[in-house]
C-alpha atoms as a PDB file:
ATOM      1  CA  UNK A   1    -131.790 147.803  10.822  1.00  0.00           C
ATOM      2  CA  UNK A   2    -130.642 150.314  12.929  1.00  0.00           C
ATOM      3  CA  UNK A   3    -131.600 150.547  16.616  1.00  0.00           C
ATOM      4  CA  UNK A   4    -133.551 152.907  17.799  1.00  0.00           C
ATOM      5  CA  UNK A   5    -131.527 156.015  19.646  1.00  0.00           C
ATOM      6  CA  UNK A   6    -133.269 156.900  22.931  1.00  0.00           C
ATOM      7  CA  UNK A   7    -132.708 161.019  24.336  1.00  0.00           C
ATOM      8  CA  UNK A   8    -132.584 161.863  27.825  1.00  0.00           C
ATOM      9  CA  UNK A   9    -133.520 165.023  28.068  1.00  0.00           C
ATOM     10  CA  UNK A  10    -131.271 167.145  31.250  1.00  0.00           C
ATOM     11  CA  UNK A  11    -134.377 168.625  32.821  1.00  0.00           C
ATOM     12  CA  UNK A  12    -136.155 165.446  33.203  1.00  0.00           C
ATOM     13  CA  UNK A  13    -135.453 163.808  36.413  1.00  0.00           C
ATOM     14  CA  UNK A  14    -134.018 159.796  36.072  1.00  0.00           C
ATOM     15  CA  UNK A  15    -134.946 157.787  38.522  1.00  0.00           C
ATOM     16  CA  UNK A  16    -132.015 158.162  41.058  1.00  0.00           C
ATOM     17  CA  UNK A  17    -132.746 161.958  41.179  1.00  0.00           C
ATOM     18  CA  UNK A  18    -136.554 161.104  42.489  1.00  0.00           C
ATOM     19  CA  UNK A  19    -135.140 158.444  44.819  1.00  0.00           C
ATOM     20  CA  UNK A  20    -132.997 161.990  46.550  1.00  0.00           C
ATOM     21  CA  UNK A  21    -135.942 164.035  46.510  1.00  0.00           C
ATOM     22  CA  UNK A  22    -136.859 164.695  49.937  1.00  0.00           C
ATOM     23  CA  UNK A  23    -139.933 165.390  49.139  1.00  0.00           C
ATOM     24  CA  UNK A  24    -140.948 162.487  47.123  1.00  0.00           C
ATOM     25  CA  UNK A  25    -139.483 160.121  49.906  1.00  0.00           C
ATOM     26  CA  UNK A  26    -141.441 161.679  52.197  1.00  0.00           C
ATOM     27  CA  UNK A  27    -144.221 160.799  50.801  1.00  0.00           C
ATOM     28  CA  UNK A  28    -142.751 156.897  49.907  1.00  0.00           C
ATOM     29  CA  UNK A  29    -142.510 155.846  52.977  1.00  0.00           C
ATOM     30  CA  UNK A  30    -145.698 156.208  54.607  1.00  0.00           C
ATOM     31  CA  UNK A  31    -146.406 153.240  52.682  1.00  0.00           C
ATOM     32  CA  UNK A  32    -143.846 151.086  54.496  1.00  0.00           C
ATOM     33  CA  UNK A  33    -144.446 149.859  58.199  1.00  0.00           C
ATOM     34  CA  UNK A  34    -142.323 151.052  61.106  1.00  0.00           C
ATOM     35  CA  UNK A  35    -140.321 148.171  61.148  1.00  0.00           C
ATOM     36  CA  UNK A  36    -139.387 148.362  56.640  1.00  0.00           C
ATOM     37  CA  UNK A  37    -138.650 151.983  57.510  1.00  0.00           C
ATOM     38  CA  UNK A  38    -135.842 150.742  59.763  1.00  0.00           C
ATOM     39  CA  UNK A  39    -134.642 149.212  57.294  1.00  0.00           C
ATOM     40  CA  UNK A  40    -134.680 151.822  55.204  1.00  0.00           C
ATOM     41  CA  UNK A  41    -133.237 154.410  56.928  1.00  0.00           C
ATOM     42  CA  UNK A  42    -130.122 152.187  56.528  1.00  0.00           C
ATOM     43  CA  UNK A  43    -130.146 152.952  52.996  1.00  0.00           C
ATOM     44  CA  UNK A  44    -127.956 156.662  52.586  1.00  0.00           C
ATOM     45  CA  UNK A  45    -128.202 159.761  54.668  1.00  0.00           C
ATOM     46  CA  UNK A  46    -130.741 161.130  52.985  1.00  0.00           C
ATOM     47  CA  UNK A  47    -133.080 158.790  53.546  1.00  0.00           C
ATOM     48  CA  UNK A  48    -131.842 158.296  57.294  1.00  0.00           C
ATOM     49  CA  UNK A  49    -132.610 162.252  57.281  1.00  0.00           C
ATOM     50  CA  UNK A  50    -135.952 161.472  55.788  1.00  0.00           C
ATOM     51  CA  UNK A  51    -136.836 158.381  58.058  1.00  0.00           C
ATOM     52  CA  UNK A  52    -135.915 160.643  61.333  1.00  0.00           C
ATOM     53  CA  UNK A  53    -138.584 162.863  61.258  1.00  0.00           C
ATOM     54  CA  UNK A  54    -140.912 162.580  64.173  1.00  0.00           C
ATOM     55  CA  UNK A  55    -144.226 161.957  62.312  1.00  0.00           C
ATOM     56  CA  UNK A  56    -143.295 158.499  61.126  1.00  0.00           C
ATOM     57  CA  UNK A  57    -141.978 157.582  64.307  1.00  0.00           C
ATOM     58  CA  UNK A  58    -145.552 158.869  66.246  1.00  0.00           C
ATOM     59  CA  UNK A  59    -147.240 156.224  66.733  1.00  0.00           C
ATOM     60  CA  UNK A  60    -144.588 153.376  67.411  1.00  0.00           C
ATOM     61  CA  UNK A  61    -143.446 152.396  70.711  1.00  0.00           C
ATOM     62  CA  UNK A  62    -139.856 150.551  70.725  1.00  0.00           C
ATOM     63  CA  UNK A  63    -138.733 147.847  72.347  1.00  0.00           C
ATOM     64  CA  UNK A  64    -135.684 148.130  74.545  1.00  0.00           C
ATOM     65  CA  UNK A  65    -134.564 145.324  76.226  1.00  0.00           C
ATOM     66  CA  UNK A  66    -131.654 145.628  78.664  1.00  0.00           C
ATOM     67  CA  UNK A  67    -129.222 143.634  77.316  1.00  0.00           C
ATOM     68  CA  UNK A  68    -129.200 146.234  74.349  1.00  0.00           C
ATOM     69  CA  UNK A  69    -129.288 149.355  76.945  1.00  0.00           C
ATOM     70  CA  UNK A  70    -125.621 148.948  78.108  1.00  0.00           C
ATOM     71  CA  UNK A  71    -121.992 148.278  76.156  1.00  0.00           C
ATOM     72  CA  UNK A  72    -118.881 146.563  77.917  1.00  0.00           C
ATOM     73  CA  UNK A  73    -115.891 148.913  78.146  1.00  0.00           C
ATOM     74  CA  UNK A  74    -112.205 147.764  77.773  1.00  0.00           C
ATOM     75  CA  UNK A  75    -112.120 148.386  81.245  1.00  0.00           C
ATOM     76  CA  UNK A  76    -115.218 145.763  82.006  1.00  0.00           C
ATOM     77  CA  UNK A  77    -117.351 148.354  82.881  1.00  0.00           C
ATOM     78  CA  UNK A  78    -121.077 148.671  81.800  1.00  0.00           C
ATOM     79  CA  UNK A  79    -121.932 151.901  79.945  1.00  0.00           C
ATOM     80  CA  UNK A  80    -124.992 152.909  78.975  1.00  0.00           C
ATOM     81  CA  UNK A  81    -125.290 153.468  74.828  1.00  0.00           C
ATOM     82  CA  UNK A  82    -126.086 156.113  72.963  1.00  0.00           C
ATOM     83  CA  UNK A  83    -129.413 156.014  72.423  1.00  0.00           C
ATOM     84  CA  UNK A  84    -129.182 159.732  70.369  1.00  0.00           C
ATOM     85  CA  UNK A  85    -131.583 157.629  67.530  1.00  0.00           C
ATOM     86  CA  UNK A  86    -134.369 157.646  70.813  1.00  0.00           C
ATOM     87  CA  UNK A  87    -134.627 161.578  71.132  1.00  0.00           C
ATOM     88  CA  UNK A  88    -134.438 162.124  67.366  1.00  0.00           C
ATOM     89  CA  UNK A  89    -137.171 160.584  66.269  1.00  0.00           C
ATOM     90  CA  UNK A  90    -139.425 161.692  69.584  1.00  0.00           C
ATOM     91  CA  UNK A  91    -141.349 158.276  70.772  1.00  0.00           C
ATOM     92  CA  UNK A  92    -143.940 159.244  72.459  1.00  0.00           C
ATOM     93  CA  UNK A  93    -144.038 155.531  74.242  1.00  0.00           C
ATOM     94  CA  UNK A  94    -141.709 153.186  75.182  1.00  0.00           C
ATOM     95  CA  UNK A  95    -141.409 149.052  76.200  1.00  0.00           C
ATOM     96  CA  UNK A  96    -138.469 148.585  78.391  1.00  0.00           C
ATOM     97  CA  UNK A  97    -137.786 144.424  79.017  1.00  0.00           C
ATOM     98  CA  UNK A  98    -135.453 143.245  82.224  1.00  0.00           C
ATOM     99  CA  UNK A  99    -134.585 146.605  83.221  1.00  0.00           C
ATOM    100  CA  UNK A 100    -134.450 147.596  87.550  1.00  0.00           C
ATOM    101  CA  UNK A 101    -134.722 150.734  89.445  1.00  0.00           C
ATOM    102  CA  UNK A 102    -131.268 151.717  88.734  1.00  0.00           C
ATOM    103  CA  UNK A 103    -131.860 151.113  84.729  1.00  0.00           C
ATOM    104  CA  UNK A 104    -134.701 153.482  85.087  1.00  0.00           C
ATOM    105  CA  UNK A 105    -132.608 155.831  86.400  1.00  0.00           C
ATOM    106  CA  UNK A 106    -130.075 156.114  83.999  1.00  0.00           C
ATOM    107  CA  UNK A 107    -132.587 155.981  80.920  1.00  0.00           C
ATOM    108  CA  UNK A 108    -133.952 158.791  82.106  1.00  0.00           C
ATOM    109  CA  UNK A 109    -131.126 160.608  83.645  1.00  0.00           C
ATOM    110  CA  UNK A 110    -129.631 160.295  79.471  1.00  0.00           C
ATOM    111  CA  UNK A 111    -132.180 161.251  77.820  1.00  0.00           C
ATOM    112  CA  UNK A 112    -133.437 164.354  79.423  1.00  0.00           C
ATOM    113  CA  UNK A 113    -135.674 165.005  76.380  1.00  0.00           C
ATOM    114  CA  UNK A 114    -137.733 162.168  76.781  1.00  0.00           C
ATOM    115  CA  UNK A 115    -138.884 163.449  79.955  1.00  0.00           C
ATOM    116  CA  UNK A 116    -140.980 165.455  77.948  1.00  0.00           C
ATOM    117  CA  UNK A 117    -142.611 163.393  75.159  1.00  0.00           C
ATOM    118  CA  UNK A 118    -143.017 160.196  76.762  1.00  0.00           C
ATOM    119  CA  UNK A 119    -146.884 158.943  77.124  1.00  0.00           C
ATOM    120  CA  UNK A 120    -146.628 156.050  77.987  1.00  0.00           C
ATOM    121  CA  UNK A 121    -144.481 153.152  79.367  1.00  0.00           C
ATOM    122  CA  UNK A 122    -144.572 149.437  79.016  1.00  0.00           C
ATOM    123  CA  UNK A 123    -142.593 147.463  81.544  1.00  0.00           C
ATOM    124  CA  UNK A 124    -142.021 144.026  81.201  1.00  0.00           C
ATOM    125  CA  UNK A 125    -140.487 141.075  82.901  1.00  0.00           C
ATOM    126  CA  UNK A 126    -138.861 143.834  84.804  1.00  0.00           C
ATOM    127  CA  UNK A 127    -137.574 144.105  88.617  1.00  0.00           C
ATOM    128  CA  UNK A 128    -138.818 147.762  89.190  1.00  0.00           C
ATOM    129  CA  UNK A 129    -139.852 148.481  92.863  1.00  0.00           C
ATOM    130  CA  UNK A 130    -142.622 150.529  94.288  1.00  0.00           C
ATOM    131  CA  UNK A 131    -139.366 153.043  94.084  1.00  0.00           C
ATOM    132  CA  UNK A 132    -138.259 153.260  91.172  1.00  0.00           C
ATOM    133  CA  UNK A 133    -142.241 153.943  89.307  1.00  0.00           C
ATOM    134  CA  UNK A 134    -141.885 156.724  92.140  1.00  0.00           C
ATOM    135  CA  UNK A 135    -138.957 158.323  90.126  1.00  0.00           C
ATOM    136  CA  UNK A 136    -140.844 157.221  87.217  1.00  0.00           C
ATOM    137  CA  UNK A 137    -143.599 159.141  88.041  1.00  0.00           C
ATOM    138  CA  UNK A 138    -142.009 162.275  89.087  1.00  0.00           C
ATOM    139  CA  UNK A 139    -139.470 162.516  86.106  1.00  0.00           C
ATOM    140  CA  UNK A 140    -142.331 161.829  83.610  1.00  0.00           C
ATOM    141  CA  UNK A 141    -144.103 164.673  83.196  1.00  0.00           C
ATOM    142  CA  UNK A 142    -146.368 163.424  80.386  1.00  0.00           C
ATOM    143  CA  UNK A 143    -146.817 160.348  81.566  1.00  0.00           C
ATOM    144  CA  UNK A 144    -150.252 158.857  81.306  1.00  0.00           C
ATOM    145  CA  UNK A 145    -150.511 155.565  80.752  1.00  0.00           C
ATOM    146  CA  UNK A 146    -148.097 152.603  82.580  1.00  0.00           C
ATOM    147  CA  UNK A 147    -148.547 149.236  81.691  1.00  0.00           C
ATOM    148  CA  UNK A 148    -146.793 146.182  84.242  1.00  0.00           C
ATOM    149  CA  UNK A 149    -146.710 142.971  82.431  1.00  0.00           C
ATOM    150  CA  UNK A 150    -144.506 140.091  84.581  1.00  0.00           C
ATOM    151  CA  UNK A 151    -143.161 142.557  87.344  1.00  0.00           C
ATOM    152  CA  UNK A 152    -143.778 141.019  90.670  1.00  0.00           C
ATOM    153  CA  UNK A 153    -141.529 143.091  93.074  1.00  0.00           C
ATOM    154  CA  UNK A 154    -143.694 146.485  93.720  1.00  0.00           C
ATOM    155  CA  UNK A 155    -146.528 146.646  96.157  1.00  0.00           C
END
């Protein structure tokens, strides 16, 4: 017996055609948590493309803890990374862990962008002064919620 012959027809899209549909991916991942879309957006560029969009970033606040904020150069010096990823996707909030005055500075002397979404901020186990939520404060013009868990060195 003869097996059956099976037709693709060209105008029917396989599956690897609806897995580059922007569209269709769009619409994929809202079933996937914040944390699977990370994941995801590992996957090709197209789905990186899909995955940056702001909306499925809107309501997710990442953590950023300051071992991760800063890269050793050849030269021993501490740089501050690119955190390009941060502006593209448009957090509105923010957790930053260990950071000081000086860290807050430079986060948000980088990403000049963020000065303009950011709600709210979460520090934590931090050494920020009554100085440095000044600058805070003042560079933050959307700022309206601040939550201090384990900072003991403000007034």
């Amino acid at each position: 017996m003869d097996k059956p012959t099976t037709f693709i027809r060209p105008d029917e899209p396989n599956a690897f055609d609806i897995l580059k549909d922007e569209d269709f991916l769009e619409y994929l991942f809202w079933f996937f948590s914040p944390c699977e879309r990370c994941v995801l957006s590992q996957v090709s560029k197209t789905w990186r493309k899909v995955l940056e969009k702001p909306d499925f970033w809107k309501y997710t606040s990442p953590v950023i803890h300051k071992r991760n904020m800063y890269e050793l150069t050849p030269n021993s010096e501490h740089v501050l990374v690119s955190m390009d990823w941060f502006r593209r996707k448009a957090f509105q909030s923010v957790c930053l862990v260990g950071v000081n005055d000086l860290d807050i500075c430079e986060f948000l002397d980088s990403f000049n962008g963020c000065k303009t979404q950011i709600c709210s901020i979460s520090l934590r186990c931090s050494t920020v002064t009554d100085t440095g939520l000044q600058v805070m404060v003042e560079h933050l013009a959307k700022l309206t919620k601040l939550e201090l868990t384990s900072c003991n060195d403000f007034t």
